[in-house]
PDB file of N, CA and C in Angstrom:
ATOM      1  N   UNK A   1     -11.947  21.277  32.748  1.00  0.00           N
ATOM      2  CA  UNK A   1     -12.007  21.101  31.320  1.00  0.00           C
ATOM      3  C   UNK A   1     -10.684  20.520  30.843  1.00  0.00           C
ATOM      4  N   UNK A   2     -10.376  19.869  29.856  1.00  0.00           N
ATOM      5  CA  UNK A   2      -9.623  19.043  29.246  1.00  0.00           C
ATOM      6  C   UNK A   2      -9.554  19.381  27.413  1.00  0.00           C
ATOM      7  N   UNK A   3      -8.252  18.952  27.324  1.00  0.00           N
ATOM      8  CA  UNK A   3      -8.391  19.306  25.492  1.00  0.00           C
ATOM      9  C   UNK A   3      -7.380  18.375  25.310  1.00  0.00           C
ATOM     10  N   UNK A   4      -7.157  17.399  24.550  1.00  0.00           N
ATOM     11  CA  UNK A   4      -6.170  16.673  24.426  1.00  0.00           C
ATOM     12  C   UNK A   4      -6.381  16.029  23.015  1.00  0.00           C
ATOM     13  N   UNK A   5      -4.991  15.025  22.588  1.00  0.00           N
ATOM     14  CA  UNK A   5      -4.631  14.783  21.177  1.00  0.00           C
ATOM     15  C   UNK A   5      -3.889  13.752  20.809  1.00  0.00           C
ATOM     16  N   UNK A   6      -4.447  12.882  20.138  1.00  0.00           N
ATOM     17  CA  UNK A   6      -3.714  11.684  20.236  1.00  0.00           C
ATOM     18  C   UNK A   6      -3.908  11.231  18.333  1.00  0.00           C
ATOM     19  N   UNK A   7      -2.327  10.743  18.003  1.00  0.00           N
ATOM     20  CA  UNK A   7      -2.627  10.418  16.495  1.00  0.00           C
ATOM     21  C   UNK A   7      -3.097   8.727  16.710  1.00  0.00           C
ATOM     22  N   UNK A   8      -3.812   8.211  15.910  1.00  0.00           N
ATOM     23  CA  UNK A   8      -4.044   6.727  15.757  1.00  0.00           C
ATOM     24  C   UNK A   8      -4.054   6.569  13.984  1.00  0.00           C
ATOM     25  N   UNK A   9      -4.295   4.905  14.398  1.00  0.00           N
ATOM     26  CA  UNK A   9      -4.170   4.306  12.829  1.00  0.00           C
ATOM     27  C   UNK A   9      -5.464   4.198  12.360  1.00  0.00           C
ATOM     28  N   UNK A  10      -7.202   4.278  12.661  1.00  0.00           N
ATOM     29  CA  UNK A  10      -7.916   4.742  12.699  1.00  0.00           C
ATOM     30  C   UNK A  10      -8.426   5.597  11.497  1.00  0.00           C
ATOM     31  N   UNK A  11      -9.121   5.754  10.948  1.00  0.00           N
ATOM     32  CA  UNK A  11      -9.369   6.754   9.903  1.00  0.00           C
ATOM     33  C   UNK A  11     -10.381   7.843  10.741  1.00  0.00           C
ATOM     34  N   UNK A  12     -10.266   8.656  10.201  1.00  0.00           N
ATOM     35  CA  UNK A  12     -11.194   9.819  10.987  1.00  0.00           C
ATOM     36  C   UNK A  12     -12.866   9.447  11.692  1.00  0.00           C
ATOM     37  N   UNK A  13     -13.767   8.662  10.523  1.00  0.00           N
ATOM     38  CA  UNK A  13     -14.936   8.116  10.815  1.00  0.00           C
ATOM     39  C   UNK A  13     -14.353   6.950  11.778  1.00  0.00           C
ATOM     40  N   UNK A  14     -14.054   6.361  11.460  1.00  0.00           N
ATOM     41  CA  UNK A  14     -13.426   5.231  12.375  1.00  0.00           C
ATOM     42  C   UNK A  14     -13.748   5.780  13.941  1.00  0.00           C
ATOM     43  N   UNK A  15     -12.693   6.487  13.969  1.00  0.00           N
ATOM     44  CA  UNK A  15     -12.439   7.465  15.544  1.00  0.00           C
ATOM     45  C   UNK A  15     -13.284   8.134  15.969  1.00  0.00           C
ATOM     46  N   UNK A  16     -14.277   8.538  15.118  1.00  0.00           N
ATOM     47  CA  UNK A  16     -15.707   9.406  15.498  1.00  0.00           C
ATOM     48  C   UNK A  16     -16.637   8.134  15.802  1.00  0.00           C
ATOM     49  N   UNK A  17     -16.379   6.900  15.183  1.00  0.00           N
ATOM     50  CA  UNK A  17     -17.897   6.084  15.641  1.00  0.00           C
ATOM     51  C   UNK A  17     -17.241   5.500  16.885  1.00  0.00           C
ATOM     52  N   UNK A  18     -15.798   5.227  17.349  1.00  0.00           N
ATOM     53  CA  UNK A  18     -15.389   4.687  18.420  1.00  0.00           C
ATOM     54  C   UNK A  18     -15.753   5.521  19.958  1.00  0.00           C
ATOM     55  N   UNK A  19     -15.881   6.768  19.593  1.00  0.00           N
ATOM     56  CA  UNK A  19     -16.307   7.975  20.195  1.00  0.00           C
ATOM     57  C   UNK A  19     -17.194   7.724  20.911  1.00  0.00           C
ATOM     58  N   UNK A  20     -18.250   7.648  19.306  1.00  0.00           N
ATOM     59  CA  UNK A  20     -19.880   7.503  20.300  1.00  0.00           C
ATOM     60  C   UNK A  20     -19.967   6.337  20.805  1.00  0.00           C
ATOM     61  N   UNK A  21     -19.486   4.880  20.244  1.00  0.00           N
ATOM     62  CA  UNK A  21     -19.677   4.022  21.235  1.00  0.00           C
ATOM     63  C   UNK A  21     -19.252   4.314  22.235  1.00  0.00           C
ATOM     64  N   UNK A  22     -18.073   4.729  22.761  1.00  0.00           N
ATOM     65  CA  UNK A  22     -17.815   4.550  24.409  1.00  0.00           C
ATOM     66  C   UNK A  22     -17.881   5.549  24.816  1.00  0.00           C
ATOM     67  N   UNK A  23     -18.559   6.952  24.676  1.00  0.00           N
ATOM     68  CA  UNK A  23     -19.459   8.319  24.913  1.00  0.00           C
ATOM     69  C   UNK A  23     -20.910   7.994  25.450  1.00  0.00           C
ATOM     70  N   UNK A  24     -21.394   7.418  24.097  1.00  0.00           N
ATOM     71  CA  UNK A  24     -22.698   7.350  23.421  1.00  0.00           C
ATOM     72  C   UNK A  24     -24.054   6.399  24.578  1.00  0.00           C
ATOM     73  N   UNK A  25     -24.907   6.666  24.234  1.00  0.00           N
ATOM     74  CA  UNK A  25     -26.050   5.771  24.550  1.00  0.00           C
ATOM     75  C   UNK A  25     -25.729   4.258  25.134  1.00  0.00           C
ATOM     76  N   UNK A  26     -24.814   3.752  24.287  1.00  0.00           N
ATOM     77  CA  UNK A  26     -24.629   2.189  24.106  1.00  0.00           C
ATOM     78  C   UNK A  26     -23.282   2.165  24.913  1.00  0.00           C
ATOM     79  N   UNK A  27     -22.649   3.412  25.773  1.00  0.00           N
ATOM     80  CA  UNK A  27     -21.469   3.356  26.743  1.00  0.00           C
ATOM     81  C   UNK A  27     -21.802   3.803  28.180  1.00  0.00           C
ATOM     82  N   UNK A  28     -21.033   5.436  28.077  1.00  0.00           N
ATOM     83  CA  UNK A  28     -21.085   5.796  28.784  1.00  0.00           C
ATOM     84  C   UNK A  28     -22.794   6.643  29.198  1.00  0.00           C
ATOM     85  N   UNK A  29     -23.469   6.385  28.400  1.00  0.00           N
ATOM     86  CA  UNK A  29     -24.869   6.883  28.249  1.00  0.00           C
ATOM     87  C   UNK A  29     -25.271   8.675  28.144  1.00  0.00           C
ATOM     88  N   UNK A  30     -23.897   9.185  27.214  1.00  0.00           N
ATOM     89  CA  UNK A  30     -24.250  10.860  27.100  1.00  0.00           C
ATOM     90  C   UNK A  30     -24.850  10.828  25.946  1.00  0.00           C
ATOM     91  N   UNK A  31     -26.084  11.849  25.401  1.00  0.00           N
ATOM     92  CA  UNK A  31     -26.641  11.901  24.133  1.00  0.00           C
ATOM     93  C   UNK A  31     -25.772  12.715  23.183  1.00  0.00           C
ATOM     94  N   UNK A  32     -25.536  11.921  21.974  1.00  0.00           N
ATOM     95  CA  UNK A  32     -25.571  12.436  20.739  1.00  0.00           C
ATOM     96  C   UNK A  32     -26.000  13.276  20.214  1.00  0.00           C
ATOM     97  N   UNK A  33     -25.348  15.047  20.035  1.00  0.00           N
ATOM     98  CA  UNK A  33     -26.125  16.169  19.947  1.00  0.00           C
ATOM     99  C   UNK A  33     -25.863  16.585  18.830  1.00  0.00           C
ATOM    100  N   UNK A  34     -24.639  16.109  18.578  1.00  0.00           N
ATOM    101  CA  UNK A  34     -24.615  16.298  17.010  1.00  0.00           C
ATOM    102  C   UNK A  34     -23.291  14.860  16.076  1.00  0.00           C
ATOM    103  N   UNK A  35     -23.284  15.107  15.096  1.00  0.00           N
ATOM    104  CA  UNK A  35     -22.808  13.354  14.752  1.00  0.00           C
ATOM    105  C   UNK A  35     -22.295  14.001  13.019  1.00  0.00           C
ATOM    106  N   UNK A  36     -20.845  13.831  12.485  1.00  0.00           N
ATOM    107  CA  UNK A  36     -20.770  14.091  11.023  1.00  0.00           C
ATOM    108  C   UNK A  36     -19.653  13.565  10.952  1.00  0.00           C
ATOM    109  N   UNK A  37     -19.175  12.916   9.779  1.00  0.00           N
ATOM    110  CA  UNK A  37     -17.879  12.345   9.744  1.00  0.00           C
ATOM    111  C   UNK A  37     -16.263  12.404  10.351  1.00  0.00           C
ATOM    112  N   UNK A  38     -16.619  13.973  10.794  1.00  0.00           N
ATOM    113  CA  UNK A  38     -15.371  14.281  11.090  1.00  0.00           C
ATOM    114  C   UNK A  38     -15.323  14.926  12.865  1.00  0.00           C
ATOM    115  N   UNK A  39     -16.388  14.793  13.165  1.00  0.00           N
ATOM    116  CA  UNK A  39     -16.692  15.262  14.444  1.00  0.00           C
ATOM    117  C   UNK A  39     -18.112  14.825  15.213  1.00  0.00           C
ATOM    118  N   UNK A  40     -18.212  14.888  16.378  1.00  0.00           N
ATOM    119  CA  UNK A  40     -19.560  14.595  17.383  1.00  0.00           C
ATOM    120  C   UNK A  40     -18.738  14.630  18.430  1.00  0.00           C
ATOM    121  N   UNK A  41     -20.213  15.443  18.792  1.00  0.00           N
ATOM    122  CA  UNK A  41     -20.827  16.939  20.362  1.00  0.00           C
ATOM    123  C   UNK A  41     -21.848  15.365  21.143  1.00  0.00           C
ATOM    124  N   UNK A  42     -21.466  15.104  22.419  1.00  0.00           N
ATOM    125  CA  UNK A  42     -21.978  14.257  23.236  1.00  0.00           C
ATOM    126  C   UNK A  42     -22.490  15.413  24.801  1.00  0.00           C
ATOM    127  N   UNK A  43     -23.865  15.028  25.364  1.00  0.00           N
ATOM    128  CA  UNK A  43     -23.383  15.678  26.541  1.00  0.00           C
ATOM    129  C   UNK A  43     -24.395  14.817  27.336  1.00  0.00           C
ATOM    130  N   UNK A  44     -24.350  15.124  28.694  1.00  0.00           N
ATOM    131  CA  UNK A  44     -24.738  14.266  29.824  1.00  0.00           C
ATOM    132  C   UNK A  44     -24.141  14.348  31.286  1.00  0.00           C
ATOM    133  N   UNK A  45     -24.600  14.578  32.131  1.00  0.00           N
ATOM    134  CA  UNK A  45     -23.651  14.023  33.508  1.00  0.00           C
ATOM    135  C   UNK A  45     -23.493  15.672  33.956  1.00  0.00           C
ATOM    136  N   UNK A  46     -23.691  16.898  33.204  1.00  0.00           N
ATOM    137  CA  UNK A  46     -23.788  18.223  34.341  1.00  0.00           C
ATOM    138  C   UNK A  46     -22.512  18.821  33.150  1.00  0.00           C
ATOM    139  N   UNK A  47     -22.334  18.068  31.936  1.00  0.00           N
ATOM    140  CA  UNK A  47     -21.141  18.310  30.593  1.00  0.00           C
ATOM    141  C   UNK A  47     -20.942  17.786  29.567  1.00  0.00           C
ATOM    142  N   UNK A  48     -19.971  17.708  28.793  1.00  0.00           N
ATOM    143  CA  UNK A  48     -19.804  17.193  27.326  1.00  0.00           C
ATOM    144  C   UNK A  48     -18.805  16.707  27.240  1.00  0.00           C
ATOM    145  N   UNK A  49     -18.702  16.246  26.178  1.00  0.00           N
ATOM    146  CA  UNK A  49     -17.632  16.152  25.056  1.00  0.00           C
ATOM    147  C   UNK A  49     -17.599  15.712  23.453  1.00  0.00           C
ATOM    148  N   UNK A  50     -16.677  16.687  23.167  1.00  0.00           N
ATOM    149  CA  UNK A  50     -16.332  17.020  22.059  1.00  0.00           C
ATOM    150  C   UNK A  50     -15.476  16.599  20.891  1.00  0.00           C
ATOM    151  N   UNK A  51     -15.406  15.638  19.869  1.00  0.00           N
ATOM    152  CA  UNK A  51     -14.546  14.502  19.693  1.00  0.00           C
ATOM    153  C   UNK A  51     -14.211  14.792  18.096  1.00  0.00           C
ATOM    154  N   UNK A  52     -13.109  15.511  17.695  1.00  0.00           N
ATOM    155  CA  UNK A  52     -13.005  15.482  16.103  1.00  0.00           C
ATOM    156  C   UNK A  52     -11.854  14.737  15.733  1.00  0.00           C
ATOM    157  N   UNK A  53     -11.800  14.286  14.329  1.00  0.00           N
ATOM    158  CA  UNK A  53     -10.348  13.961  13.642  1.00  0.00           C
ATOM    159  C   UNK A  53     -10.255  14.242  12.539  1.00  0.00           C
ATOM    160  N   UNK A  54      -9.067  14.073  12.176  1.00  0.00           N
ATOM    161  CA  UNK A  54      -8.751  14.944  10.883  1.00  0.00           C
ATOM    162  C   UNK A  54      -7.799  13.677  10.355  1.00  0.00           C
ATOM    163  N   UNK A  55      -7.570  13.687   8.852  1.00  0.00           N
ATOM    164  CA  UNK A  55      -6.435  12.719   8.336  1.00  0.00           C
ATOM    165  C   UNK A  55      -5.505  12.723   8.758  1.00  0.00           C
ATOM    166  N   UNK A  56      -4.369  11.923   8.947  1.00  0.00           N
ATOM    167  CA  UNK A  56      -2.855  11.748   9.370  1.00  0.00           C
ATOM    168  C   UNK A  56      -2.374  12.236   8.114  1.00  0.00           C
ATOM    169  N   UNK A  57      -1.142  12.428   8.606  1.00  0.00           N
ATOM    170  CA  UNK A  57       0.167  12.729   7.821  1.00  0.00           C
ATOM    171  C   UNK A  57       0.251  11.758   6.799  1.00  0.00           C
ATOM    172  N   UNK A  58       0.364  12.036   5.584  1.00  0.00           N
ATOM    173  CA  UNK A  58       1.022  11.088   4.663  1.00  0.00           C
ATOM    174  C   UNK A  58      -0.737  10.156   4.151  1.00  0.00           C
ATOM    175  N   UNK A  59      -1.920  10.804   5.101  1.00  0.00           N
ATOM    176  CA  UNK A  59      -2.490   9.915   4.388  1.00  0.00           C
ATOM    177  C   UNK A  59      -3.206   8.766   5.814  1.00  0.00           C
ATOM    178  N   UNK A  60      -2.407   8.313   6.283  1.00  0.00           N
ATOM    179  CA  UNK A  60      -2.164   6.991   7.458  1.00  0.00           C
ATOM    180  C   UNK A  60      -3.138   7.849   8.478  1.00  0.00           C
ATOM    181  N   UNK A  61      -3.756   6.867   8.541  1.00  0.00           N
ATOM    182  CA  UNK A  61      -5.047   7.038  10.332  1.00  0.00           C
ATOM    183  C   UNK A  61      -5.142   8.532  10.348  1.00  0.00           C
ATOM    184  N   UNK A  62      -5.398   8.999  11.500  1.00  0.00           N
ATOM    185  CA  UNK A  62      -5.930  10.284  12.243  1.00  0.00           C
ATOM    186  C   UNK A  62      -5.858  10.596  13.213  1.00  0.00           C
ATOM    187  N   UNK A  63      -5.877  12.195  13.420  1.00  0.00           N
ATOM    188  CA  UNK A  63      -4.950  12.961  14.544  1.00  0.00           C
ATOM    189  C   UNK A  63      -6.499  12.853  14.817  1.00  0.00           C
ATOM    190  N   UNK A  64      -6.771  12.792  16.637  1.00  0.00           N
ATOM    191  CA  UNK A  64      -7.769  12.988  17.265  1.00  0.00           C
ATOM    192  C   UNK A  64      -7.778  13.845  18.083  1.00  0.00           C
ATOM    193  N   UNK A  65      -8.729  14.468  18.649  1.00  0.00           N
ATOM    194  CA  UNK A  65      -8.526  15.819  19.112  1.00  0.00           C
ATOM    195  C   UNK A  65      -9.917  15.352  20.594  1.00  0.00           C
ATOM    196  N   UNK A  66     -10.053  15.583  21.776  1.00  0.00           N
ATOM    197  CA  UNK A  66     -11.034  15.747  22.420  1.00  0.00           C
ATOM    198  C   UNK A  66     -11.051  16.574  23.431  1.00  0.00           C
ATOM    199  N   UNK A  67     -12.292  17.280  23.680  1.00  0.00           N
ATOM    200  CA  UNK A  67     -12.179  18.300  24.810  1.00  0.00           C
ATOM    201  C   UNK A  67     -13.923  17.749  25.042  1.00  0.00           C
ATOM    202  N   UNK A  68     -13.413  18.227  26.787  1.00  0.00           N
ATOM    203  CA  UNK A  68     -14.595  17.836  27.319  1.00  0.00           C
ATOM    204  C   UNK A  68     -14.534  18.510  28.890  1.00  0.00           C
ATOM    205  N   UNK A  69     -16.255  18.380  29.755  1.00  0.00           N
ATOM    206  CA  UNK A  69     -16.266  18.961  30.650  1.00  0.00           C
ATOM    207  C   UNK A  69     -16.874  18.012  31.656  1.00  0.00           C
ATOM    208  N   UNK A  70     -16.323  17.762  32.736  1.00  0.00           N
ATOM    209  CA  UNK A  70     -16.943  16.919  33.328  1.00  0.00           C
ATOM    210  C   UNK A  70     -16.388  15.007  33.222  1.00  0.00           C
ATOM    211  N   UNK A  71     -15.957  14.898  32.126  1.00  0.00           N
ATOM    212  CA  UNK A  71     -15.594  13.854  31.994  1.00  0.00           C
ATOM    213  C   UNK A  71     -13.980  13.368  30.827  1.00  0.00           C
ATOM    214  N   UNK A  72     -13.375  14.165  32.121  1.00  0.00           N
ATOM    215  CA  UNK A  72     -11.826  14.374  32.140  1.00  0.00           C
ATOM    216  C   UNK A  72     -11.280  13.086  32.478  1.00  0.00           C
ATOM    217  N   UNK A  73     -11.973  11.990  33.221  1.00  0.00           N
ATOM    218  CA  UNK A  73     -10.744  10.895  33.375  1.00  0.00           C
ATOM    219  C   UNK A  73     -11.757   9.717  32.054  1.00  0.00           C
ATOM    220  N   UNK A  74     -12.718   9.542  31.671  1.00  0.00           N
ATOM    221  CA  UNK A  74     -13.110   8.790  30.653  1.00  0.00           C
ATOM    222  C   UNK A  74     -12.219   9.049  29.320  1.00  0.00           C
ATOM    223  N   UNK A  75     -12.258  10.842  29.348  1.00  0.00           N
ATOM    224  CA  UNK A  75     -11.769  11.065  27.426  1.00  0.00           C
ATOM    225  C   UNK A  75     -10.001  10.348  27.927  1.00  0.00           C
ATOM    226  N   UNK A  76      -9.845  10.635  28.836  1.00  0.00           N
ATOM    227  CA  UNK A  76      -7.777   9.630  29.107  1.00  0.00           C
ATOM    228  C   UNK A  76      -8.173   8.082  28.899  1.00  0.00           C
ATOM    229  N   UNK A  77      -8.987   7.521  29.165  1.00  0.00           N
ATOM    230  CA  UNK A  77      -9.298   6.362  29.520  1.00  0.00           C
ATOM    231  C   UNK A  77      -9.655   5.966  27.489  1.00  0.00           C
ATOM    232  N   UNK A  78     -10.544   6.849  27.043  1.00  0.00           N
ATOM    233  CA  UNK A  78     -10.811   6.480  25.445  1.00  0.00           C
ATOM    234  C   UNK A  78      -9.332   6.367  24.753  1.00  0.00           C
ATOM    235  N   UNK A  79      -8.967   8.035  24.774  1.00  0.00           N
ATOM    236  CA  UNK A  79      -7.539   8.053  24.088  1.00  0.00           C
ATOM    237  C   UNK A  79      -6.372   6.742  24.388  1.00  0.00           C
ATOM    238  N   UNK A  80      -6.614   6.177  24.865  1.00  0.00           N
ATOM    239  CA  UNK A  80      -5.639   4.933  25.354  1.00  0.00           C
ATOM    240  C   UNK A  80      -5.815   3.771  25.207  1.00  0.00           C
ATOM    241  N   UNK A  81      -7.175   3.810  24.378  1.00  0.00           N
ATOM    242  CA  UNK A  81      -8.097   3.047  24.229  1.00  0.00           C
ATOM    243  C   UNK A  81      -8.036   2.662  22.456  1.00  0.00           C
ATOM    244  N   UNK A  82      -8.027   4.021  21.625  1.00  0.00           N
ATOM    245  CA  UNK A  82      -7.849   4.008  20.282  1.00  0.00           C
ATOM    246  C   UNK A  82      -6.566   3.958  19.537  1.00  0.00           C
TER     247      UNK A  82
END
């Protein structure tokens, strides 16, 4: 399992739809179990992951947050990505 955190310039929805694309159906092919502006639950492959953000400091982009099971070197591979 994995939990990790990365700030971007990104707005919170922003970072949640970048999520499911390279999570989602249309990526890595885990289903969409749950989906809301500020968070989405993906799972598939024998695990999940778990993808929220919240506003930045001052206003500017969003702190991203992901934990996941099973697919520990993709969520490094996203975060580096956004």
């Amino acid at each position: 399992m994995i939990s990790m955190e990365k700030s971007t310039k990104l707005t919170p929805s922003e970072a949640i739809d970048k999520a499911i694309a390279y999570f989602g159906p249309g990526g890595l092919g885990l289903e969409v179990t749950e989906h809301a502006e500020c968070c989405a639950r993906l799972e598939g492959g024998g695990g999940y992951v778990y993808a929220q953000a919240e506003e930045g400091k001052g206003g500017k982009g969003s702190l991203v947050g992901v934990e996941s099971r099973e697919w520990d070197y993709h969520v490094k591979r996203f975060l580096e990505r956004i």
